[in-house]
N, C-alpha and C. Protein backbone atom coordinates (compact mmCIF):
# COMPACT_ATOMS: atom_id res chain seq x y z
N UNK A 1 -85.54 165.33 23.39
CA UNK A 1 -85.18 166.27 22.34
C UNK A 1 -83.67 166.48 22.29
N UNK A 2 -83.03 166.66 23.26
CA UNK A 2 -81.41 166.80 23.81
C UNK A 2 -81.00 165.92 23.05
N UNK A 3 -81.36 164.54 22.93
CA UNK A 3 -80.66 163.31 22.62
C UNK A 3 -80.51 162.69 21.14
N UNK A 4 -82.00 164.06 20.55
CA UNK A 4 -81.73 163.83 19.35
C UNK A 4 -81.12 164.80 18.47
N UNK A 5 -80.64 165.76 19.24
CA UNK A 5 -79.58 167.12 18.72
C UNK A 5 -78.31 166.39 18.66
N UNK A 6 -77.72 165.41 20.01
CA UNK A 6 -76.81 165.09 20.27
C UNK A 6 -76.55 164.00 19.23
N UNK A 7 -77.48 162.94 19.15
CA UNK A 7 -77.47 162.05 17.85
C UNK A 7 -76.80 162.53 17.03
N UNK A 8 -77.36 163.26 16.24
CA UNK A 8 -76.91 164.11 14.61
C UNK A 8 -75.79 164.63 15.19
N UNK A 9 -75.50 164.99 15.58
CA UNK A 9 -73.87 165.46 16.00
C UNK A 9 -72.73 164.27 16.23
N UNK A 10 -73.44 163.20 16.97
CA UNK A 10 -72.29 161.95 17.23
C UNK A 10 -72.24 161.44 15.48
N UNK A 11 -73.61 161.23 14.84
CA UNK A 11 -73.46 160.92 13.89
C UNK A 11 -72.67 161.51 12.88
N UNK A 12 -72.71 162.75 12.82
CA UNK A 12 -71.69 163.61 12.09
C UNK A 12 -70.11 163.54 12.09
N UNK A 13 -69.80 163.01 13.33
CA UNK A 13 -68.75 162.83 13.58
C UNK A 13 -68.08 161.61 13.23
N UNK A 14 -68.98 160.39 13.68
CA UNK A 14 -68.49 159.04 12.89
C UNK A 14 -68.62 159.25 11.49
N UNK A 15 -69.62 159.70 11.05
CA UNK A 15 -68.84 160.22 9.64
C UNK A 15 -67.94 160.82 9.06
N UNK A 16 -67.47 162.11 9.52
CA UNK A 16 -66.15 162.59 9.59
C UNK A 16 -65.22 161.25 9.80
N UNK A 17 -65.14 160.77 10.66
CA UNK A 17 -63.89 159.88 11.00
C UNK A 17 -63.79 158.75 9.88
N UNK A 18 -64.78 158.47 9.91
CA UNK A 18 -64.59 157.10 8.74
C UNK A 18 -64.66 158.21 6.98
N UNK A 19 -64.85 158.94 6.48
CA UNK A 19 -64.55 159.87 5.33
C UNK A 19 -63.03 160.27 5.78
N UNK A 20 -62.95 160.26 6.71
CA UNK A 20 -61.50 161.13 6.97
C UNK A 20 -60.16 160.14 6.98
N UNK A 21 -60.70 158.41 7.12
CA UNK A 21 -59.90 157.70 7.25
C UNK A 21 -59.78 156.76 6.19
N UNK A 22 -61.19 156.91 5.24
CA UNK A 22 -60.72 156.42 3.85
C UNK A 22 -60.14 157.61 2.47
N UNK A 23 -60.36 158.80 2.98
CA UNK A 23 -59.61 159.78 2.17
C UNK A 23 -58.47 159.18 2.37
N UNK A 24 -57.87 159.40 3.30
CA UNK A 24 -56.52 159.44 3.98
C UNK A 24 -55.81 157.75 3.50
N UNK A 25 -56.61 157.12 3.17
CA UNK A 25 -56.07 155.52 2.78
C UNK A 25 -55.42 155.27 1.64
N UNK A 26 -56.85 155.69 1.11
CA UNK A 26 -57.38 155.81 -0.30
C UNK A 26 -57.33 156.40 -1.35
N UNK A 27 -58.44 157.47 -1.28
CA UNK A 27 -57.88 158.73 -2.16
C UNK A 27 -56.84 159.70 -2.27
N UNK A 28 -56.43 160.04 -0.90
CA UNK A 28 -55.22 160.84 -1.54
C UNK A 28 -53.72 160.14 -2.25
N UNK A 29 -53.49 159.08 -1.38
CA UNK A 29 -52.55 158.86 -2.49
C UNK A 29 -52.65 158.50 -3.97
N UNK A 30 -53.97 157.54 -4.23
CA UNK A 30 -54.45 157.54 -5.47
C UNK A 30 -54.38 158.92 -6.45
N UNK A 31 -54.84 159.70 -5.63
CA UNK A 31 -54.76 161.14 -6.23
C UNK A 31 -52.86 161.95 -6.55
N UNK A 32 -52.46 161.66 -5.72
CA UNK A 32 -51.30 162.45 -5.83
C UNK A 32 -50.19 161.16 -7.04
N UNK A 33 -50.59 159.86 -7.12
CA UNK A 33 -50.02 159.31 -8.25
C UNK A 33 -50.52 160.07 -9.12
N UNK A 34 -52.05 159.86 -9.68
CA UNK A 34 -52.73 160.49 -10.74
C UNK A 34 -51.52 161.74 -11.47
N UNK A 35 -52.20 162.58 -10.29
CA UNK A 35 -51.33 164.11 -10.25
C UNK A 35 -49.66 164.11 -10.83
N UNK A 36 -48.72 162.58 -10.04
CA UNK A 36 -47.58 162.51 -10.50
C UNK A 36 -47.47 161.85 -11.82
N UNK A 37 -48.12 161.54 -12.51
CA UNK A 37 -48.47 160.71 -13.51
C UNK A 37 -48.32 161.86 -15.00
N UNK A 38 -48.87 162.83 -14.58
CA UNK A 38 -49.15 164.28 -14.89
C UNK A 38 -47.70 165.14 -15.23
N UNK A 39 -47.44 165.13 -13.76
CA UNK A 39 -46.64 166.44 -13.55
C UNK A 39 -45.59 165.90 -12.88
N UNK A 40 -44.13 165.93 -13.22
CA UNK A 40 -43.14 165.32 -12.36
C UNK A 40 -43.18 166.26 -10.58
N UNK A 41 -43.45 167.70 -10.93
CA UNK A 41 -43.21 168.46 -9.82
C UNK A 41 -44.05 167.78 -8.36
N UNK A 42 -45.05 167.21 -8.95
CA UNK A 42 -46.28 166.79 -7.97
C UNK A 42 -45.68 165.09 -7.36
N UNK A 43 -44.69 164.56 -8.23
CA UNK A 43 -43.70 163.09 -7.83
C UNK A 43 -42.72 163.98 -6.62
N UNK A 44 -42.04 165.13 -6.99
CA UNK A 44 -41.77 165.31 -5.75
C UNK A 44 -42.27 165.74 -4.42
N UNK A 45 -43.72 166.14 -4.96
CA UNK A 45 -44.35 166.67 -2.98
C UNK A 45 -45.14 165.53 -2.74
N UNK A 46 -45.13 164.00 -3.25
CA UNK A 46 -46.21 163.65 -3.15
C UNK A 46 -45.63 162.79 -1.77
N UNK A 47 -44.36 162.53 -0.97
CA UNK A 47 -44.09 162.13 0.57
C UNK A 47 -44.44 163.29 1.38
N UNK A 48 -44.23 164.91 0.91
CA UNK A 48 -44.05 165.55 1.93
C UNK A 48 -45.74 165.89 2.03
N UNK A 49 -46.39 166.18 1.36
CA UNK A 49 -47.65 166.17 1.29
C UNK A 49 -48.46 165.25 2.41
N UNK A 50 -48.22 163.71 1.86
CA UNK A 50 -48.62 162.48 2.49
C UNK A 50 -47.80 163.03 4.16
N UNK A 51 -47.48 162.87 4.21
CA UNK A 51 -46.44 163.21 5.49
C UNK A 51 -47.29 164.12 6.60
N UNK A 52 -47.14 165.48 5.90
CA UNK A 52 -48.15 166.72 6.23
C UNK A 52 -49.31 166.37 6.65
N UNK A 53 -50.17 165.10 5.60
CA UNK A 53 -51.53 165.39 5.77
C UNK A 53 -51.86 163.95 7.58
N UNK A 54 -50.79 163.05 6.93
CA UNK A 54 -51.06 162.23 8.37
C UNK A 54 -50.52 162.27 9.47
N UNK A 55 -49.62 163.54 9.76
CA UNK A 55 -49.32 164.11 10.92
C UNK A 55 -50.84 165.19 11.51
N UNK A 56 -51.22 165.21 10.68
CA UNK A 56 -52.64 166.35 11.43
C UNK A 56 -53.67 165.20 11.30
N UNK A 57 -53.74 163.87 10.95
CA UNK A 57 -54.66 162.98 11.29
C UNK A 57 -54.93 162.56 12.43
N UNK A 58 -53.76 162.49 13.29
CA UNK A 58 -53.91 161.95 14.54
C UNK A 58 -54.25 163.00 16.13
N UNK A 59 -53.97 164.39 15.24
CA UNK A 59 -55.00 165.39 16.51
C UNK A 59 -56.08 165.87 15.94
N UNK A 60 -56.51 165.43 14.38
CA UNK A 60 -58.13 165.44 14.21
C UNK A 60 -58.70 164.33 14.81
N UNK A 61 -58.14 163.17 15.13
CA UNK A 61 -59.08 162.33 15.80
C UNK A 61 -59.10 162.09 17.16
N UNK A 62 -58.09 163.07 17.66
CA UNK A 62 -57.86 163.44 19.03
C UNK A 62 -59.18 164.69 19.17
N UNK A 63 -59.30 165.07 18.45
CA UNK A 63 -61.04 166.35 18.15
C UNK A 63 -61.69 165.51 18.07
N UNK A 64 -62.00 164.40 17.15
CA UNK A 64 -63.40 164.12 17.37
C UNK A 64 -63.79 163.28 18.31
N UNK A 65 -63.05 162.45 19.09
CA UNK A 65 -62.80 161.92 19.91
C UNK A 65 -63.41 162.33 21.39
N UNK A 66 -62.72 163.45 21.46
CA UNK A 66 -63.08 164.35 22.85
C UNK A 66 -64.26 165.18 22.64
N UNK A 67 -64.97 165.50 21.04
CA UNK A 67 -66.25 166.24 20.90
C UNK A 67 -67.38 164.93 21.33
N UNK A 68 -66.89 163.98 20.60
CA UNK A 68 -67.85 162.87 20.88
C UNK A 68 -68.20 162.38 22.85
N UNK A 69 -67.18 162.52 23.25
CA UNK A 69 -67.56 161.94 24.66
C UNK A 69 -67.82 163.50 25.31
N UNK A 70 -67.66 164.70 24.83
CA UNK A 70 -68.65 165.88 25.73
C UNK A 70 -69.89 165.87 24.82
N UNK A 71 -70.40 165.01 23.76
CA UNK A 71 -71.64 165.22 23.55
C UNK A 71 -72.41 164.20 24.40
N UNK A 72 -71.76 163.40 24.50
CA UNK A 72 -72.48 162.01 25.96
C UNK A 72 -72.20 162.97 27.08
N UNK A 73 -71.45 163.81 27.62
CA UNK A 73 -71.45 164.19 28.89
C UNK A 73 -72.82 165.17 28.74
N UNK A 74 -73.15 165.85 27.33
CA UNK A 74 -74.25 166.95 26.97
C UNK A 74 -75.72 166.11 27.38
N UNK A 75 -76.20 164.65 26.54
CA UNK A 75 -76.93 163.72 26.56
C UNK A 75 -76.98 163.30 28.63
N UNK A 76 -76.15 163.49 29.12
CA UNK A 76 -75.98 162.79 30.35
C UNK A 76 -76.59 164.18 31.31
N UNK A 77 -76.39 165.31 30.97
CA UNK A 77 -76.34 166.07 31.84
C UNK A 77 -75.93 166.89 32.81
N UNK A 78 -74.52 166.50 32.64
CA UNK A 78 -73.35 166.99 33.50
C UNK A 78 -72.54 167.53 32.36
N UNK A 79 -72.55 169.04 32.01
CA UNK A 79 -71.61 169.48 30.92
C UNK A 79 -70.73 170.56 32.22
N UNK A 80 -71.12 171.21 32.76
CA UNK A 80 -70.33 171.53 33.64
C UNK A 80 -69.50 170.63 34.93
N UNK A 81 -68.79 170.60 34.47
CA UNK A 81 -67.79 169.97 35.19
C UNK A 81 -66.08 169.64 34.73
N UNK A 82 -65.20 169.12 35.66
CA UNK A 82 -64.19 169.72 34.83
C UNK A 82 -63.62 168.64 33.63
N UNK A 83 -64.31 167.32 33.35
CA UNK A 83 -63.88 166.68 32.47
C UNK A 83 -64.75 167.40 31.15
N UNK A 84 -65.72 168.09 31.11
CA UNK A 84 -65.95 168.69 30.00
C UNK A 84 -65.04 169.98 29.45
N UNK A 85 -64.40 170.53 30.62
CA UNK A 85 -63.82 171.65 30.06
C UNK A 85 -62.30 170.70 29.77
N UNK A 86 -61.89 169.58 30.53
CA UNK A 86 -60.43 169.19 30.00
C UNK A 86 -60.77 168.44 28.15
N UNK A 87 -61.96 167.93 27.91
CA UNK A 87 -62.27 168.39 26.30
C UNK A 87 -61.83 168.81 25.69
N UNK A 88 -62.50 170.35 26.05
CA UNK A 88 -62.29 171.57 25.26
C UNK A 88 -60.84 172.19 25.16
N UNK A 89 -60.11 171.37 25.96
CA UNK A 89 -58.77 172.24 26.29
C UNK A 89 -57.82 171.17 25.56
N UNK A 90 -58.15 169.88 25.66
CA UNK A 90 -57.82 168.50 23.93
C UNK A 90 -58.11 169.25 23.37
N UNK A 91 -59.28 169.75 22.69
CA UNK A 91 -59.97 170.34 21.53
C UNK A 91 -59.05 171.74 20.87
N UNK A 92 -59.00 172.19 21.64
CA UNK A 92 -58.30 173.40 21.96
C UNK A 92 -56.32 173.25 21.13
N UNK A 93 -55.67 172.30 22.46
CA UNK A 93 -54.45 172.31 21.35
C UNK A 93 -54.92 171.46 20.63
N UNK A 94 -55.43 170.82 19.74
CA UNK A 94 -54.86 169.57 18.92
C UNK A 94 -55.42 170.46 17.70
N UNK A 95 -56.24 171.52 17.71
CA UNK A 95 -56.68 172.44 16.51
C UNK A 95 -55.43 173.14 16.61
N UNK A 96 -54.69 173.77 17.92
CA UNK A 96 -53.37 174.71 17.48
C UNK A 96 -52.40 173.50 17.18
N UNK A 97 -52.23 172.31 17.51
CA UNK A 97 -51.46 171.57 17.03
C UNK A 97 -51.38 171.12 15.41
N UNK A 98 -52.89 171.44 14.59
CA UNK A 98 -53.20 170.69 13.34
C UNK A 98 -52.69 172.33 12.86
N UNK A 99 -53.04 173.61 13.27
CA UNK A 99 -52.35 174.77 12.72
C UNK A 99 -50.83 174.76 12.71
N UNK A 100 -50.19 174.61 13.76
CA UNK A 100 -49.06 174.59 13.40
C UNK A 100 -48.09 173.86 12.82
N UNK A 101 -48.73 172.22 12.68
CA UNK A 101 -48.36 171.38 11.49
C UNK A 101 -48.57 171.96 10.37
N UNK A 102 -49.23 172.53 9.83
CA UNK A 102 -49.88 173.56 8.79
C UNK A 102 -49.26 174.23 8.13
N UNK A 103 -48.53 174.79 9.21
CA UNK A 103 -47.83 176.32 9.16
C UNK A 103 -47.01 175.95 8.79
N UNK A 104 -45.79 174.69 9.74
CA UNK A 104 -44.73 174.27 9.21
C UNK A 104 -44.72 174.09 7.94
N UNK A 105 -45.88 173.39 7.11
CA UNK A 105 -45.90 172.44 5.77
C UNK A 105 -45.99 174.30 4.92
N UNK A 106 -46.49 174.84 5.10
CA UNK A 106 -46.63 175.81 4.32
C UNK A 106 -44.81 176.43 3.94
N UNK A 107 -44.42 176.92 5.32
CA UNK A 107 -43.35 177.58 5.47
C UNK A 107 -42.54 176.32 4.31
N UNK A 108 -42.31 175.60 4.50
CA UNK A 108 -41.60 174.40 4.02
C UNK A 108 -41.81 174.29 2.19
N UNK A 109 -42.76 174.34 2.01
CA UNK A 109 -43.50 174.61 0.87
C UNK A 109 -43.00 175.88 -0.04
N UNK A 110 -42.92 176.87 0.43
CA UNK A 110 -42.51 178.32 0.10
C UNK A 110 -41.69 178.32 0.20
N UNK A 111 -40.23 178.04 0.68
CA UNK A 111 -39.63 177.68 0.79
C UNK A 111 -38.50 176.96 -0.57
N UNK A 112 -39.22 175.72 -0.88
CA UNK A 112 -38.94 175.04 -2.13
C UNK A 112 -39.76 175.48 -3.09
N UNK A 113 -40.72 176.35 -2.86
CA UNK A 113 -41.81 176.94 -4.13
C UNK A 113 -41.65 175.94 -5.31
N UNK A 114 -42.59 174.86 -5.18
CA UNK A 114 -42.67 174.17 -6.49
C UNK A 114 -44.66 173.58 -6.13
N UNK A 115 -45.13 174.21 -5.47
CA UNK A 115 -46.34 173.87 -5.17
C UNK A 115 -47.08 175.66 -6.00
N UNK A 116 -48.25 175.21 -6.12
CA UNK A 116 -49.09 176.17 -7.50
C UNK A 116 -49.84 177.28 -6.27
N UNK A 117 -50.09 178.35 -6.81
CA UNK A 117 -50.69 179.08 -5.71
C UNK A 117 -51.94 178.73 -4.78
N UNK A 118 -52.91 177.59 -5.79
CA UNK A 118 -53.87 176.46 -5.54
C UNK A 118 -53.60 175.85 -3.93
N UNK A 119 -52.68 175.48 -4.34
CA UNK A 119 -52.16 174.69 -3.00
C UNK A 119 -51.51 175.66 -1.55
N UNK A 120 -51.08 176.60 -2.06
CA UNK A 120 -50.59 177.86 -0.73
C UNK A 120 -52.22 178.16 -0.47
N UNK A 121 -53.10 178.51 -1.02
CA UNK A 121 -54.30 178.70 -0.31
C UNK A 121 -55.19 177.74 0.14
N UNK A 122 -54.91 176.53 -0.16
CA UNK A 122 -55.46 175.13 0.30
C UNK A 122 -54.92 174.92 1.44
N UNK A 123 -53.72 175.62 1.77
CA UNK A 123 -52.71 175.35 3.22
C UNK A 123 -53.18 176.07 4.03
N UNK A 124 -53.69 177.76 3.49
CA UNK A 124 -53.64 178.29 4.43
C UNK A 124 -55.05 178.78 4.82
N UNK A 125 -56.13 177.66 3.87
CA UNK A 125 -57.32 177.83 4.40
C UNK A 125 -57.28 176.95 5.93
N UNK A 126 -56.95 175.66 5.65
CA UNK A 126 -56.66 174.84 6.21
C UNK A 126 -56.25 175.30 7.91
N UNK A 127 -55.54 176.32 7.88
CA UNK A 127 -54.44 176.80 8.76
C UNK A 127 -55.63 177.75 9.60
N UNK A 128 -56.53 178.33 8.95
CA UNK A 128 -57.43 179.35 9.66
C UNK A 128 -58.08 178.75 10.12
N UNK A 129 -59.28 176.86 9.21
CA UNK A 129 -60.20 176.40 10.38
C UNK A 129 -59.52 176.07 11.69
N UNK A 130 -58.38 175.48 11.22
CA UNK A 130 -58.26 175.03 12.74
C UNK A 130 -57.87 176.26 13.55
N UNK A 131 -57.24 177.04 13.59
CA UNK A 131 -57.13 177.91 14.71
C UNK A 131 -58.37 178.93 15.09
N UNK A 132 -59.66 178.75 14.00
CA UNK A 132 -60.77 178.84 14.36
C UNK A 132 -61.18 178.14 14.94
N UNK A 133 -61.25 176.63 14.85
CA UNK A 133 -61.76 175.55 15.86
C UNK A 133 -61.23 175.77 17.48
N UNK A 134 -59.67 176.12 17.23
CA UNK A 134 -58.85 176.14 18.75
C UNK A 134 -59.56 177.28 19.26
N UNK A 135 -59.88 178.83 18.35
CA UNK A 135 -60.39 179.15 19.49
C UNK A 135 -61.52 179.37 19.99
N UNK A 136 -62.44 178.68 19.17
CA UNK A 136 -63.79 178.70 19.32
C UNK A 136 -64.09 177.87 20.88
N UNK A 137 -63.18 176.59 20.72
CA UNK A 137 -63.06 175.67 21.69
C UNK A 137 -61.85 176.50 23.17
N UNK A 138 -61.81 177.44 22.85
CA UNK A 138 -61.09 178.26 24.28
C UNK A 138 -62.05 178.54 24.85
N UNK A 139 -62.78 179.43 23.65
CA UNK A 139 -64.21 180.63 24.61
C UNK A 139 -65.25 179.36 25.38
N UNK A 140 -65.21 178.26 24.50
CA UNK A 140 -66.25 177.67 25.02
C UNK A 140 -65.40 176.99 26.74
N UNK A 141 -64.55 177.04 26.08
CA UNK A 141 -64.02 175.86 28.15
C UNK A 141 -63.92 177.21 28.93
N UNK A 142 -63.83 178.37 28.26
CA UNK A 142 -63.72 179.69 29.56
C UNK A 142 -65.60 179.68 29.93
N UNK A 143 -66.46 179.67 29.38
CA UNK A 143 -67.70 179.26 29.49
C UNK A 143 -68.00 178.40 30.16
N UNK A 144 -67.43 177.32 30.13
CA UNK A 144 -67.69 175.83 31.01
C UNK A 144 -66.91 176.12 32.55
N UNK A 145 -65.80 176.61 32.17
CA UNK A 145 -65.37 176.91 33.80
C UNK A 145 -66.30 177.77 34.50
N UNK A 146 -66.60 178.84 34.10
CA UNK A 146 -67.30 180.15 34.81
C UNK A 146 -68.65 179.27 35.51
N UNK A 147 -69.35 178.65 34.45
CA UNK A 147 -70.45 177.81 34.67
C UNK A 147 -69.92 176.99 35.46
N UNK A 148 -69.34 176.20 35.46
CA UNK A 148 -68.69 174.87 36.92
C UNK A 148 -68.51 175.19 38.22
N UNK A 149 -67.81 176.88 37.86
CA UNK A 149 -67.31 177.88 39.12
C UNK A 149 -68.97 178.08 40.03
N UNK A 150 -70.05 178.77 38.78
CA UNK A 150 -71.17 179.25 39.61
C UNK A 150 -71.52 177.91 40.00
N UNK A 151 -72.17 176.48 39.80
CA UNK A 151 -72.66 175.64 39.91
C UNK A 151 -72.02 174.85 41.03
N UNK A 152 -70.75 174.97 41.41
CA UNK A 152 -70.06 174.41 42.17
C UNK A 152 -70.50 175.33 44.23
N UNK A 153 -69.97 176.72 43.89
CA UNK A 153 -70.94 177.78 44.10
C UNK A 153 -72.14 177.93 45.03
N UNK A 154 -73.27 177.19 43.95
CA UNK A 154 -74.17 176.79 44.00
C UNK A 154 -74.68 175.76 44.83
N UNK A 155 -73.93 174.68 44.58
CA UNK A 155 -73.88 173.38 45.24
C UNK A 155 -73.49 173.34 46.79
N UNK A 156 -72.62 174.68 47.00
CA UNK A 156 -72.31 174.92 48.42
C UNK A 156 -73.20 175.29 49.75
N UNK A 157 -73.65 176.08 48.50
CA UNK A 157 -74.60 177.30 49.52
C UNK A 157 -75.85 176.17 49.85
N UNK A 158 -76.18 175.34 49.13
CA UNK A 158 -77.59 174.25 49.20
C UNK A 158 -76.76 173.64 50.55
């Protein structure tokens, strides 16, 4: 049963990655010509944009990366231990790392104010999952330690 919770989750994730890596190919720049095609204002954000969005590509796949091998450590049986909590603690900055790329692009943005209010709340939704993800992924490695701590503990006293 474990293995088929864990399934749908690995699976979820290779999906994420491959959607996340033909957006990122594909559609957005297709999109932001479109857009410049349109609107000269959108010819000028369309490097810093591109820029923005594939600097936070490479610690989203630093997330799914490290979710994927603690869902094999979940499938395996050993979640306490400390390569599951060093995971969560990848998991952890590379969500405050994708926020504060975020933050920068926002600040930067406001800044030159030529982006639509559309887009300041597209930034700064953006800006809340991940530092929801970072700290969802704190509580959980303070969880995994406490648990490693008793189990370790545990392992003594036997």
């Amino acid at each position: 049963m474990k293995i088929n919770k864990t399934l749908f989750l690995k699976t979820t994730i290779c999906i994420l990655a491959i959607l996340t890596l033909l957006l990122g190919i594909f559609w957005l720049p297709h999109i932001l010509n479109l857009l410049g095609s349109n609107n000269r204002v959108y010819i000028e954000l369309k490097k810093p944009i591109i820029i923005l969005v594939y600097a936070t590509i490479i610690p989203f796949f630093i997330v799914l990366k490290k979710a994927f091998k603690l869902l094999q450590y979940i499938e395996k049986g050993i979640v306490f231990s400390n390569k599951s909590v060093d995971f969560l603690k990848a998991i952890k900055y590379s969500g405050l790392i994708i926020g504060i790329i975020y933050s920068i692009g926002l600040v930067i943005f406001l800044i030159n104010s030529k982006m639509g209010l559309t887009g300041y709340i597209i930034i700064a939704i953006l800006i809340f999952a991940s530092v929801n993800i970072s700290v969802f992924a704190s509580v959980m490695e303070e969880i995994l330690e406490n648990g490693y701590e008793i189990k370790s503990e545990n392992d003594l006293t036997i």
